[in-house]
Protein backbone atom coordinates (compact mmCIF):
# COMPACT_ATOMS: atom_id res chain seq x y z
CA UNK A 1 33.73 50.08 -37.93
CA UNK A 2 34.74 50.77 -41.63
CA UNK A 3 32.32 48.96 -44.34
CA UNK A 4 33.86 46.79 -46.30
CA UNK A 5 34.49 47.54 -50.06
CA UNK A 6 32.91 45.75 -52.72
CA UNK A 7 34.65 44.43 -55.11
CA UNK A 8 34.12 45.72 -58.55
CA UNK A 9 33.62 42.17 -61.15
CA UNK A 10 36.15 41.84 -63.76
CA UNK A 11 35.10 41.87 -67.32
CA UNK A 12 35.45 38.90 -68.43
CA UNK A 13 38.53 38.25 -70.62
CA UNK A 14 38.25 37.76 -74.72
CA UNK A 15 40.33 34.83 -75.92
CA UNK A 16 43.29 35.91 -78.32
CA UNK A 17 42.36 33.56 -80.83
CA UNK A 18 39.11 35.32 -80.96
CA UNK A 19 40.84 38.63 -80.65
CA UNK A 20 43.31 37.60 -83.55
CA UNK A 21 39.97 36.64 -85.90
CA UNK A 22 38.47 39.62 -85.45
CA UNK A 23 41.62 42.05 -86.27
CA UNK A 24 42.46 39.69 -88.71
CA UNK A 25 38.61 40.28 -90.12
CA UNK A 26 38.89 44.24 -89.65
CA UNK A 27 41.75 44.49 -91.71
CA UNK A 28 40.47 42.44 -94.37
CA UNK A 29 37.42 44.60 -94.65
CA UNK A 30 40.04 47.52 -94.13
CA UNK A 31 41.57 46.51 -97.46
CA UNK A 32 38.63 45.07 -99.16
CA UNK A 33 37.54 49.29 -98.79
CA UNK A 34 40.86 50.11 -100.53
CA UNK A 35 41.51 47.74 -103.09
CA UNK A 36 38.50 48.44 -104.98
CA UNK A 37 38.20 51.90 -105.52
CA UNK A 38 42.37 51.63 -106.11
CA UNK A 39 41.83 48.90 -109.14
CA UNK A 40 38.79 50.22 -110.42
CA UNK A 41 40.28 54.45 -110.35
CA UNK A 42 44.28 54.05 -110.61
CA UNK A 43 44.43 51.01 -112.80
CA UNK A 44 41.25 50.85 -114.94
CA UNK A 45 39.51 47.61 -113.92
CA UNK A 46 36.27 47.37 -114.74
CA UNK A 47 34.11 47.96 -111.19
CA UNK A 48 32.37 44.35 -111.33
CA UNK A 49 35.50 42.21 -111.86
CA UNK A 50 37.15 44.64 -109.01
CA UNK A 51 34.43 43.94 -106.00
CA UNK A 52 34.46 40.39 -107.30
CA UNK A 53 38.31 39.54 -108.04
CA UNK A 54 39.18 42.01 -104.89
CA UNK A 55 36.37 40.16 -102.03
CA UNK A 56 37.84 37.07 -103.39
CA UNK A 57 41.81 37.95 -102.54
CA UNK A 58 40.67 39.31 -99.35
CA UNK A 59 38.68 36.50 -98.26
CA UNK A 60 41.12 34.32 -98.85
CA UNK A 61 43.19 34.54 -95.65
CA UNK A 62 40.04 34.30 -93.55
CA UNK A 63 39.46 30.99 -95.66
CA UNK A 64 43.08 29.65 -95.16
CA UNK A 65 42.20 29.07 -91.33
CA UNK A 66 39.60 25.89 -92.03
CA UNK A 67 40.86 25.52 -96.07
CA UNK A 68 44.20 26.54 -96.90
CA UNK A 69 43.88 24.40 -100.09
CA UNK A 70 40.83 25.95 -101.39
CA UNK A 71 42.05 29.27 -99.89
CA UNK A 72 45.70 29.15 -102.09
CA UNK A 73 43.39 28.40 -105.24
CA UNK A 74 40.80 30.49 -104.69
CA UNK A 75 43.80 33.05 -103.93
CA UNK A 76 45.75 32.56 -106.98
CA UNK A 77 43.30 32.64 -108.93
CA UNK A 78 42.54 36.39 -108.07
CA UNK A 79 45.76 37.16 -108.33
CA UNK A 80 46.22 35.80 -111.48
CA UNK A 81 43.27 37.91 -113.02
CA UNK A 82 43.95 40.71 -111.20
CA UNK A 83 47.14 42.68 -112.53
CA UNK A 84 45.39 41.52 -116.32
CA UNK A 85 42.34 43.36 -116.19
CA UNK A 86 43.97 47.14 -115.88
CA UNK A 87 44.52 50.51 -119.05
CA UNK A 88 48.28 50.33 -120.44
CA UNK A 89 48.08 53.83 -119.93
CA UNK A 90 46.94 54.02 -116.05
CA UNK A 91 49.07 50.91 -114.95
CA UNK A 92 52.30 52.37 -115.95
CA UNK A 93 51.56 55.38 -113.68
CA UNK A 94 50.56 53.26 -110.63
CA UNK A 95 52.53 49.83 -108.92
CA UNK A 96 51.70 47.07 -111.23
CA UNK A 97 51.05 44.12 -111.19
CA UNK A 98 51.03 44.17 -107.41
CA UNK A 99 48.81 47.28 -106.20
CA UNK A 100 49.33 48.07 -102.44
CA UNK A 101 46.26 46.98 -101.00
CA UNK A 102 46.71 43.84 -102.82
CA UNK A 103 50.09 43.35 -101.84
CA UNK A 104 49.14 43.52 -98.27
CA UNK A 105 46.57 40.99 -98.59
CA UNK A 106 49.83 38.40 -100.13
CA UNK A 107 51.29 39.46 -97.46
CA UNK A 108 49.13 38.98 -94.52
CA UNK A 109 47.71 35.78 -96.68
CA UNK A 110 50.87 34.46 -96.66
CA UNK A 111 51.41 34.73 -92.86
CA UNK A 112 48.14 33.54 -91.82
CA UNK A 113 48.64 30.34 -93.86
CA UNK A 114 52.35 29.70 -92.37
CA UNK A 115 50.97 30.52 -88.76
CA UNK A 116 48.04 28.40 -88.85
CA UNK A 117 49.17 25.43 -90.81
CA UNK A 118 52.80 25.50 -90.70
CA UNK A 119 56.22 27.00 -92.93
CA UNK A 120 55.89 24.07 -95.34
CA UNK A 121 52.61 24.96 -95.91
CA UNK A 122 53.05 28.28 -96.10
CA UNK A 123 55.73 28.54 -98.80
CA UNK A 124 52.47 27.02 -101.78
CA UNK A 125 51.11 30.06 -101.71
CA UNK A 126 54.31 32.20 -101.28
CA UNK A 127 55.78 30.44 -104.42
CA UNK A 128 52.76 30.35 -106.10
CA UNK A 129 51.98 34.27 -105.59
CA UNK A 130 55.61 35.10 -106.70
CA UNK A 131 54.73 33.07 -109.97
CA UNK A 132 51.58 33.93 -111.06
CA UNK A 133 52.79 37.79 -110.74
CA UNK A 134 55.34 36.66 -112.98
CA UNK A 135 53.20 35.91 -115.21
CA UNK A 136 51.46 38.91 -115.52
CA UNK A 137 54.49 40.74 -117.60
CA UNK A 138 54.52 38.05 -119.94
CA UNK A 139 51.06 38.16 -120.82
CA UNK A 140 50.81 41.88 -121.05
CA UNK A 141 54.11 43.00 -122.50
CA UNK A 142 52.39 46.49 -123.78
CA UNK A 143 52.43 47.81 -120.05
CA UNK A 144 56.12 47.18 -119.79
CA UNK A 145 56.82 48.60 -123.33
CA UNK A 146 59.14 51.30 -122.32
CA UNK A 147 62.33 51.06 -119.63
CA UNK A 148 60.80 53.16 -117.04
CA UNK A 149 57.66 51.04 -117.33
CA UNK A 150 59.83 48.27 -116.64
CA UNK A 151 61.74 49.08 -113.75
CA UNK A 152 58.73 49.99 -112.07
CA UNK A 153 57.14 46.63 -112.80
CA UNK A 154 60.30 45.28 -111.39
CA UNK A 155 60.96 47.14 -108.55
CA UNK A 156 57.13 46.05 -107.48
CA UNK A 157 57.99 42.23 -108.01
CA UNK A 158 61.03 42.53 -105.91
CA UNK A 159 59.20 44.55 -103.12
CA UNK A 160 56.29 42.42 -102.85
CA UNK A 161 58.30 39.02 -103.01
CA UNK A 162 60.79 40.31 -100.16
CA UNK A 163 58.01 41.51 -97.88
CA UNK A 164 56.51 38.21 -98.63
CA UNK A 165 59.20 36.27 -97.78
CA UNK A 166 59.64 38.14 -94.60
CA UNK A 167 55.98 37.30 -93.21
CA UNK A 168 56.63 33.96 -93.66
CA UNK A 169 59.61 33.95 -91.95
CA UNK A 170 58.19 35.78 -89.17
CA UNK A 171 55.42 33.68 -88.81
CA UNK A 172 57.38 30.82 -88.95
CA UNK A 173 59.26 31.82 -85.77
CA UNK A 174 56.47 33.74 -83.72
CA UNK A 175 54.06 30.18 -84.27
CA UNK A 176 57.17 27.73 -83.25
CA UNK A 177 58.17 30.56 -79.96
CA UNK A 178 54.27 29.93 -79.34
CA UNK A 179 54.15 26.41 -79.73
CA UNK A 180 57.64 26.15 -77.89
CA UNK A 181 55.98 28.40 -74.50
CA UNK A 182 52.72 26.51 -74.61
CA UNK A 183 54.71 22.89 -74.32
CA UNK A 184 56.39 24.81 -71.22
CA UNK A 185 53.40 25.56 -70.08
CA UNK A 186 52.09 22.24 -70.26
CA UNK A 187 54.91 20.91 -68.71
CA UNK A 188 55.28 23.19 -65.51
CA UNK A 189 51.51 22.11 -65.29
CA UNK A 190 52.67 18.65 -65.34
CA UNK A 191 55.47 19.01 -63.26
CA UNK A 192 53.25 20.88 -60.35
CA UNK A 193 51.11 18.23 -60.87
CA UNK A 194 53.39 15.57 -60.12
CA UNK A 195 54.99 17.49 -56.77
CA UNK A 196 51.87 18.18 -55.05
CA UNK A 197 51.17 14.38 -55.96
CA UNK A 198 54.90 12.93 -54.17
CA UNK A 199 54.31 15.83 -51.45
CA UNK A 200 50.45 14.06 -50.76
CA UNK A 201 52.47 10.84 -50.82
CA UNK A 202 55.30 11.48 -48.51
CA UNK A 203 52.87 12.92 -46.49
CA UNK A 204 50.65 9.85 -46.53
CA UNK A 205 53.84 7.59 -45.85
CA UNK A 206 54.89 9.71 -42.85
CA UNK A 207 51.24 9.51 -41.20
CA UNK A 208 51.48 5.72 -41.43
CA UNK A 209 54.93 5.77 -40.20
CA UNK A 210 53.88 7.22 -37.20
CA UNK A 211 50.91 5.36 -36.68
CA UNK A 212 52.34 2.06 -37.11
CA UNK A 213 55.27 3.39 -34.73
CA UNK A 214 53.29 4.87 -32.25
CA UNK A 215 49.61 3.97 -32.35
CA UNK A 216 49.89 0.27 -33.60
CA UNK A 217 52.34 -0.49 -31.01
CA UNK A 218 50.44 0.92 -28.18
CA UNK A 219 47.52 -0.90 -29.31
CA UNK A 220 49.48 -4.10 -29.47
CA UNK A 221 50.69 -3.84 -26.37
CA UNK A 222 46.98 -3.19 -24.67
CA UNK A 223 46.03 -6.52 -26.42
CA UNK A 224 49.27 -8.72 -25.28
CA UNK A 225 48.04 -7.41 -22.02
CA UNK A 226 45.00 -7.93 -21.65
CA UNK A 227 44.65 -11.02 -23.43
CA UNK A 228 47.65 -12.50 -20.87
CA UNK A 229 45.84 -10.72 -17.69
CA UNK A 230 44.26 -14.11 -16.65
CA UNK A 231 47.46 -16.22 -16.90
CA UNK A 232 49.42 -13.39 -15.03
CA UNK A 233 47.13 -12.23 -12.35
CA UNK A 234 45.56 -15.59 -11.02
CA UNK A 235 44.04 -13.98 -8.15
CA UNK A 236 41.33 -11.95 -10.27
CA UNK A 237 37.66 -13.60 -10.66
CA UNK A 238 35.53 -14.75 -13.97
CA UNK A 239 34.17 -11.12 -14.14
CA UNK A 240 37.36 -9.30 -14.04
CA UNK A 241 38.80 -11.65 -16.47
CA UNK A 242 36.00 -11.44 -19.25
CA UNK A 243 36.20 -7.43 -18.66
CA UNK A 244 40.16 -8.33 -19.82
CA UNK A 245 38.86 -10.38 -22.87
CA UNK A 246 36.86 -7.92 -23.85
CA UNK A 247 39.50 -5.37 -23.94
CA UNK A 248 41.54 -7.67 -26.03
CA UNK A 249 38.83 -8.60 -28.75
CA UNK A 250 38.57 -4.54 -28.98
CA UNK A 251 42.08 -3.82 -29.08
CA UNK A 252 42.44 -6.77 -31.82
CA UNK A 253 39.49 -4.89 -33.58
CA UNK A 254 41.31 -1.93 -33.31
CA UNK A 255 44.44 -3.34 -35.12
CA UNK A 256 42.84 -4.52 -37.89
CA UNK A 257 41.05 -1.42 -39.03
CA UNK A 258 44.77 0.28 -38.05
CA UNK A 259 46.44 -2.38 -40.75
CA UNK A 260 43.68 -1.71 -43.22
CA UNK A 261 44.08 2.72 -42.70
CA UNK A 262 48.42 1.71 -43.36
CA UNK A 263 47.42 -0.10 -46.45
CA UNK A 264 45.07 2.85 -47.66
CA UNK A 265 47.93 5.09 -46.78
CA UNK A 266 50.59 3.43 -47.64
CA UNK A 267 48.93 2.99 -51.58
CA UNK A 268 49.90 6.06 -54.17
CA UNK A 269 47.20 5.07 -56.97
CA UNK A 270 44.37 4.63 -53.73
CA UNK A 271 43.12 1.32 -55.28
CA UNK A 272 44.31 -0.95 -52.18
CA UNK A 273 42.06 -3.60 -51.54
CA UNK A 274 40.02 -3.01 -47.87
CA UNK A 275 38.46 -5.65 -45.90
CA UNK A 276 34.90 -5.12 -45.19
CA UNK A 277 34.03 -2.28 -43.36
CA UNK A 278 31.10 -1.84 -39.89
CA UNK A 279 27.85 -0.87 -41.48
CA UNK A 280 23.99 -0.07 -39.93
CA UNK A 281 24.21 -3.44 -38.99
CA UNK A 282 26.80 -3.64 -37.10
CA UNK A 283 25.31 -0.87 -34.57
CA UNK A 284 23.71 -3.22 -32.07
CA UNK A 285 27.24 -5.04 -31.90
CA UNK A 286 28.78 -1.65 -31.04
CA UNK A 287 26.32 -0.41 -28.29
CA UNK A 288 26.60 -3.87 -26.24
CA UNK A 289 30.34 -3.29 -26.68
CA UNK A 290 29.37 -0.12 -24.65
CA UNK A 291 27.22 -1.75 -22.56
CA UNK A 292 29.53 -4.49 -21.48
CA UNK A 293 31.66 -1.72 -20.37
CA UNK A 294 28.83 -0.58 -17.40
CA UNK A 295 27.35 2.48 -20.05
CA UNK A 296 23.76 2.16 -19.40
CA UNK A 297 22.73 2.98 -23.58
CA UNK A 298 19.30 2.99 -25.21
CA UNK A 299 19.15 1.81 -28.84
CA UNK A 300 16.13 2.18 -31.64
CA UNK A 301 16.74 1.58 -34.85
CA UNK A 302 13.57 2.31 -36.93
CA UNK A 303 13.37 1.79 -40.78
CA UNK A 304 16.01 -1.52 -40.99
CA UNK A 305 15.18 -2.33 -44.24
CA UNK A 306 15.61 1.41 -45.74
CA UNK A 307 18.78 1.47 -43.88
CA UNK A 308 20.23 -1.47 -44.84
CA UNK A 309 19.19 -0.53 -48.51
CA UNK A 310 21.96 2.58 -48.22
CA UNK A 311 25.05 3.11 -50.22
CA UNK A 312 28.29 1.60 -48.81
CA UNK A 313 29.61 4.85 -48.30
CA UNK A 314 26.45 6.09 -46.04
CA UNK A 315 26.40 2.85 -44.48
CA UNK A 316 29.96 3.35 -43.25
CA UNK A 317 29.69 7.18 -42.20
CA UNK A 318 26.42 6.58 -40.14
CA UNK A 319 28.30 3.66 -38.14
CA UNK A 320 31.39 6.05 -37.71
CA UNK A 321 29.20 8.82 -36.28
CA UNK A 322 27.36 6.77 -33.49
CA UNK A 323 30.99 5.47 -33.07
CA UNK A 324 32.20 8.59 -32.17
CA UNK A 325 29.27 10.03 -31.02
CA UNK A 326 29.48 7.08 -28.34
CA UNK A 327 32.93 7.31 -27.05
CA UNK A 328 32.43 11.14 -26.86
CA UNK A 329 29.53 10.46 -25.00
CA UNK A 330 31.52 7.95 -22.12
CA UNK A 331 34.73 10.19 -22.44
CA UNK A 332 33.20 13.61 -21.57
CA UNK A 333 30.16 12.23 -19.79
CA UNK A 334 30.96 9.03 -17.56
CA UNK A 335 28.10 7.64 -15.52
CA UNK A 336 25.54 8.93 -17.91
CA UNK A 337 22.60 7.62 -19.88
CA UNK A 338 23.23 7.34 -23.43
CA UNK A 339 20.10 7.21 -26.34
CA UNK A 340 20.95 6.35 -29.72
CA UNK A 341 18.36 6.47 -32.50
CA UNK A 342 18.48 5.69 -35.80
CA UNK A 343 15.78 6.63 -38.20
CA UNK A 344 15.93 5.44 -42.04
CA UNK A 345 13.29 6.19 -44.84
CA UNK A 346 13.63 6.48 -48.54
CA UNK A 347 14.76 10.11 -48.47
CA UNK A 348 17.56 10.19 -45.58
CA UNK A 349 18.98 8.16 -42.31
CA UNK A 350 18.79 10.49 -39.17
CA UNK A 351 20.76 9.76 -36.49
CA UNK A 352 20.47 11.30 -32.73
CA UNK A 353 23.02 10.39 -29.87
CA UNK A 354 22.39 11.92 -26.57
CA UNK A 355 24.02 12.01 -23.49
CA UNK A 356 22.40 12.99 -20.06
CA UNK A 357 24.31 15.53 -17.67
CA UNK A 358 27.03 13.45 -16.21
CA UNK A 359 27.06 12.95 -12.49
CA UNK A 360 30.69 14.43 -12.39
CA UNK A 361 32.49 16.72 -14.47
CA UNK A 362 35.42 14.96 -17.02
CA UNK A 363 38.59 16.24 -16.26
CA UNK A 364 39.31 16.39 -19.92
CA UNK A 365 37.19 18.04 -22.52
CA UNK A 366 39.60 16.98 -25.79
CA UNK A 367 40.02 19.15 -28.42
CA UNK A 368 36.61 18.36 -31.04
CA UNK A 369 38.60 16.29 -33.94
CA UNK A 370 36.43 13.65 -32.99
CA UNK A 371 33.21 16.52 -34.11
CA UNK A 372 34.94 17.84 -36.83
CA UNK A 373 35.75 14.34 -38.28
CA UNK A 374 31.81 13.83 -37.90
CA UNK A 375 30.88 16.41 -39.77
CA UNK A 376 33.05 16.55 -42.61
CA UNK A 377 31.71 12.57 -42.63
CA UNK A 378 28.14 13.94 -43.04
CA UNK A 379 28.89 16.98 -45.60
CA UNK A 380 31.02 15.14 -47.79
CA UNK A 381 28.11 13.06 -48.59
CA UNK A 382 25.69 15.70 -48.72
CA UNK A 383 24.06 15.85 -45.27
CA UNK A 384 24.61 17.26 -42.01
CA UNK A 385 25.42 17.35 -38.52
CA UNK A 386 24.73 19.48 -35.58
CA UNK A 387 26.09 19.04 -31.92
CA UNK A 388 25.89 20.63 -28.57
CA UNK A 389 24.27 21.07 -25.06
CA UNK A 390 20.88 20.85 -23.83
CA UNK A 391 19.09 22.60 -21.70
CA UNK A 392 19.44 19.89 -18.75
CA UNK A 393 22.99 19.59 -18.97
CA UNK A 394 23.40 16.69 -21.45
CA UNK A 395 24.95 16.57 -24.78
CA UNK A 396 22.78 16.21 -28.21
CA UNK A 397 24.68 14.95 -31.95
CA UNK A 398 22.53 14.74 -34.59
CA UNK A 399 23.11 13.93 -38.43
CA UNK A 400 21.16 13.39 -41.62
CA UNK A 401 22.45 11.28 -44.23
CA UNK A 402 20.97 10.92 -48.36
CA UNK A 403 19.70 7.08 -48.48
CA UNK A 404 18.03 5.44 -51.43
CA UNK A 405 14.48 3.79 -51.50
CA UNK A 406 13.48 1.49 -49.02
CA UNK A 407 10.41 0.71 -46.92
CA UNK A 408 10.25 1.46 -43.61
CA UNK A 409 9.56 -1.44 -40.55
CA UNK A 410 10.91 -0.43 -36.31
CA UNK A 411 13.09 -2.64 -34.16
CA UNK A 412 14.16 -1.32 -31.25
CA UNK A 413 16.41 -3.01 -28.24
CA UNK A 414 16.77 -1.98 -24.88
């Protein structure tokens, strides 16, 4: 037989916010690298007032994330200072007022504010950045003395404002698509949410349809029977017809937890109101129920108080399991001896139903819903539950169940 392949773990995946931070930072330190030597060799600013002016127009878009306000002053500022600070000489030989590692940082400034915050906040530091490299011509007219200076000073406005404009406009749309997909995304979420919610409904509906069509009615009719067997069949004695009353008392039991599963079914937000439900308590009741039927069955309960100290929800699933550990028992094993014992302390409620080998085989062995409904009973609340033959023939179920504190005393009836 082949061996199975292992599967080889997947890395696990970076977020693209973080991924967008960190290519965001790169190219900021990318720029940082170029701006300074560019300012301080190609347009004579002094090497201080470069590292300091340039770090503080490239950490300005990294700032605009948490502060855009202080990021668009701290931003202008630079940029202000900047294209002031050069030689006549060397400026009209290079792009000025706008070198290019500056200009990409307007740029990519400019796009990480509209992105983040928004176009209308984007276009403060798009209008201001046009403005304050306005400015620089006007306050140093000796760079732009001659016509060729001029056009060049120019053509670097018009380049720098256009590309400008462009990132915002870019950002504008790729943040709204974004925005627009993750609402979608939301929504299909919602919208799955919702079907698998009507599906789990009409499901719901349909099993109480057919319970109340089939099931209920059957149950009904049993009960109309056997509550009218006296009247109808005078001949039979005082024995035959308490054996009938019986019948009908269970089959009325029967109903009424059947109305109160319809009215858990039949309620979408699950908040119906139920009627009290069987608890530890209620276990002696259900073994003389047995009893009365000719089932010779052995009861101890040891631990009372513990037990009856138990969560509703245990209290429920260890009366379900002797339930069905019961009628298992006198389905599958008829004629023999049943012992049911309870044990309760202040860790956990164990339960043991066991069934001697029957004096005749069952002609029907079911199918083992009533076992699997048992144990999901016990894991859903943490525990667990075993079942199957002995050695001698018999039939063994047996369940722990998580119980709060509680002392411990023994009763036990025969």
């Amino acid at each position: 037989m082949a061996r199975r392949r292992e599967r080889t773990p997947r890395r696990p995946r970076i977020n693209p916010r973080t991924a967008a931070f960190a290519a965001l930072c790169a190219a900021m330190i990318v720029l940082y690298a170029n701006l300074v030597p560019i300012q301080t060799v190609l347009l004579g600013t002094p090497l201080p007032l470069a590292f300091i002016l340039g770090a503080a127009l490239c950490a300005s878009p990294l700032l605009a994330i948490p502060h855009p306000r202080w990021a668009i002053a701290l931003f202008s500022a630079a940029a202000f200072i900047l294209p002031l600070l050069v030689v006549p000489e060397l400026a009209t030989q290079s792009p000025w007022p706008w070198s290019v590692p500056a200009l990409l940082t307007f740029v990519l400034f400019v796009g990480v504010v509209t992105f983040v915050h928004g176009a209308r906040v984007g276009v403060f530091p798009l209008v201001i950045g046009v403005v304050v490299s306005l400015a620089a011509p006007v306050l140093r007219p000796d760079i732009i003395a001659t016509p060729g200076s001029a056009g060049s000073a120019t053509a670097d406005l018009i380049v720098t404002s256009s590309i400008a404009a462009a990132m915002l406009l870019i950002a504008a749309l790729v943040a709204g698509r974004l925005r627009v997909s993750a609402e979608l995304t939301r929504e299909k979420e919602h919208s799955a949410l919702e079907g698998s919610r009507r599906a789990l409904v009409e499901e719901r509906t349909r099993i109480a349809r057919e319970l109340h069509d089939v099931v209920a009615h059957s149950m009904s009719v049993i009960q109309v029977q056997a509550s009218t067997a006296r009247y109808r069949l005078p001949e039979i004695g005082e024995s035959a017809s308490a054996e009938f009353d019986d019948i009908a008392a269970t089959a009325r039991a029967s109903l009424t937890e059947m109305r109160r599963m319809l009215g858990v079914l039949r309620t979408e937000d699950q908040s119906a109101e139920l009627a009290p439900q069987q608890g530890i308590d209620d276990v002696p009741a259900l073994v003389d129920s047995i009893r009365r039927a000719g089932v010779e069955v052995g009861l101890v309960i040891e631990g009372g108080d513990a037990a009856a100290a138990a969560n509703p929800a245990v209290q429920i699933a260890t009366f379900r399991i002797i339930q069905e550990a019961l009628s298992n028992a006198v389905r599958h094993a008829p004629g023999a001896r049943i012992a049911v014992r309870l044990h309760a302390d202040a860790a956990s409620i164990r339960i043991r139903v066991h069934n001697a080998a029957p004096p005749r085989s069952p002609e029907d062995h079911g199918t083992g819903y009533g076992l699997r409904g048992m144990r999901e009973r016990s894991e859903l609340l943490g525990g667990s539950l075993s079942a199957g033959p002995d050695g001698d023939g018999g039939w063994t179920v047996e369940a722990s169940l998580p119980v709060g504190d509680g002392p411990t005393i023994e009763k036990e009836t025969t």
